[in-house]
Protein backbone atom coordinates (compact mmCIF):
# COMPACT_ATOMS: atom_id res chain seq x y z
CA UNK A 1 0.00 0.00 0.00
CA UNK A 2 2.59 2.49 1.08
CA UNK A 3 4.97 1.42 -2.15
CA UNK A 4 1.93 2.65 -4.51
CA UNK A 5 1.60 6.04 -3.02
CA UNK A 6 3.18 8.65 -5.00
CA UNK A 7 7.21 9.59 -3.70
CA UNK A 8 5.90 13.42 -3.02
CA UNK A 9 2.92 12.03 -0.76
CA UNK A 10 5.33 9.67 1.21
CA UNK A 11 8.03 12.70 1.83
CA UNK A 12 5.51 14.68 2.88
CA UNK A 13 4.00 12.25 5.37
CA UNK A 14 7.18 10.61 6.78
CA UNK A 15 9.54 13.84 6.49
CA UNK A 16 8.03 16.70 6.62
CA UNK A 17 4.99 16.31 9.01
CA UNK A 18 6.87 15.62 12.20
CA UNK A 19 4.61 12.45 12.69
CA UNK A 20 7.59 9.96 12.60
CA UNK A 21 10.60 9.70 14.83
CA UNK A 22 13.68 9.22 12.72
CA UNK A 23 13.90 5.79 14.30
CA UNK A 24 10.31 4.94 12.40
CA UNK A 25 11.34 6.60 9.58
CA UNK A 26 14.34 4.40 9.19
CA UNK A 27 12.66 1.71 9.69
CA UNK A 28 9.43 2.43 7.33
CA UNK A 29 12.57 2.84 4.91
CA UNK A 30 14.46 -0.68 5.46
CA UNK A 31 10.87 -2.50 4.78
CA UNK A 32 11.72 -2.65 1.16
CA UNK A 33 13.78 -1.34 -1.08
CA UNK A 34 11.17 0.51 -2.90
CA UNK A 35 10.41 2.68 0.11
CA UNK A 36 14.07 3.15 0.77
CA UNK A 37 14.46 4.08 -3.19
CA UNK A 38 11.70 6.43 -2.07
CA UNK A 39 12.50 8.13 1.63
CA UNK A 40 16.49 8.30 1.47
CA UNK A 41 18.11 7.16 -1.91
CA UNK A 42 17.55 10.93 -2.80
CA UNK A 43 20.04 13.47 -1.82
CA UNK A 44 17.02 15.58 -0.78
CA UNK A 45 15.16 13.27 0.66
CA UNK A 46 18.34 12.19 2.51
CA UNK A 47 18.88 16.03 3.81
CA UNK A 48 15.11 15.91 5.28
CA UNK A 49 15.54 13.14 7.31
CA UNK A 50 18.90 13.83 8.41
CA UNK A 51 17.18 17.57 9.49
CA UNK A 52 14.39 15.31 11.26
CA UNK A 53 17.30 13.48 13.51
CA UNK A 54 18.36 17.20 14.55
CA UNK A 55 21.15 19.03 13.81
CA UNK A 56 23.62 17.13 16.11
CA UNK A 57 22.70 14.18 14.43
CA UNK A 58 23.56 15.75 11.16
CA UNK A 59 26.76 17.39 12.42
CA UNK A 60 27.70 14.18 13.97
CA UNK A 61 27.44 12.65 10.22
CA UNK A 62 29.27 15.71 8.41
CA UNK A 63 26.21 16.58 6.67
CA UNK A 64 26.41 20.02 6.58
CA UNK A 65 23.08 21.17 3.99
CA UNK A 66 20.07 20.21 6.73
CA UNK A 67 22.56 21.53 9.90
């Protein structure tokens, strides 16, 4: 079900929202691989949920775009 909704619709509901931890959204990504294709094989995507860990998170990792 989740695999057929539309890669927009997904980001917007497990990134953007503030619904998911980034635990769950990891998860919800290693599922399959098309929701991983979907929720982090994206640079963008992978900036939004590195911004939904926090920015110590992402400093931690060296990602400097969603610090």
């Amino acid at each position: 079900m989740l695999c057929g909704l539309p890669p927009e619709l997904l980001h917007y509901l497990a990134l953007r929202r503030g619904w998911l931890d980034p635990q769950d959204v990891l998860a919800l990504a290693c599922a399959c691989a098309t929701l991983h294709r979907r929720l982090l094989a994206h640079p963008f995507a992978r900036d939004c949920f590195r911004a939904l860990a926090g920015v110590s998170s992402a400093l931690a990792a060296r990602a400097w775009r969603p610090a």
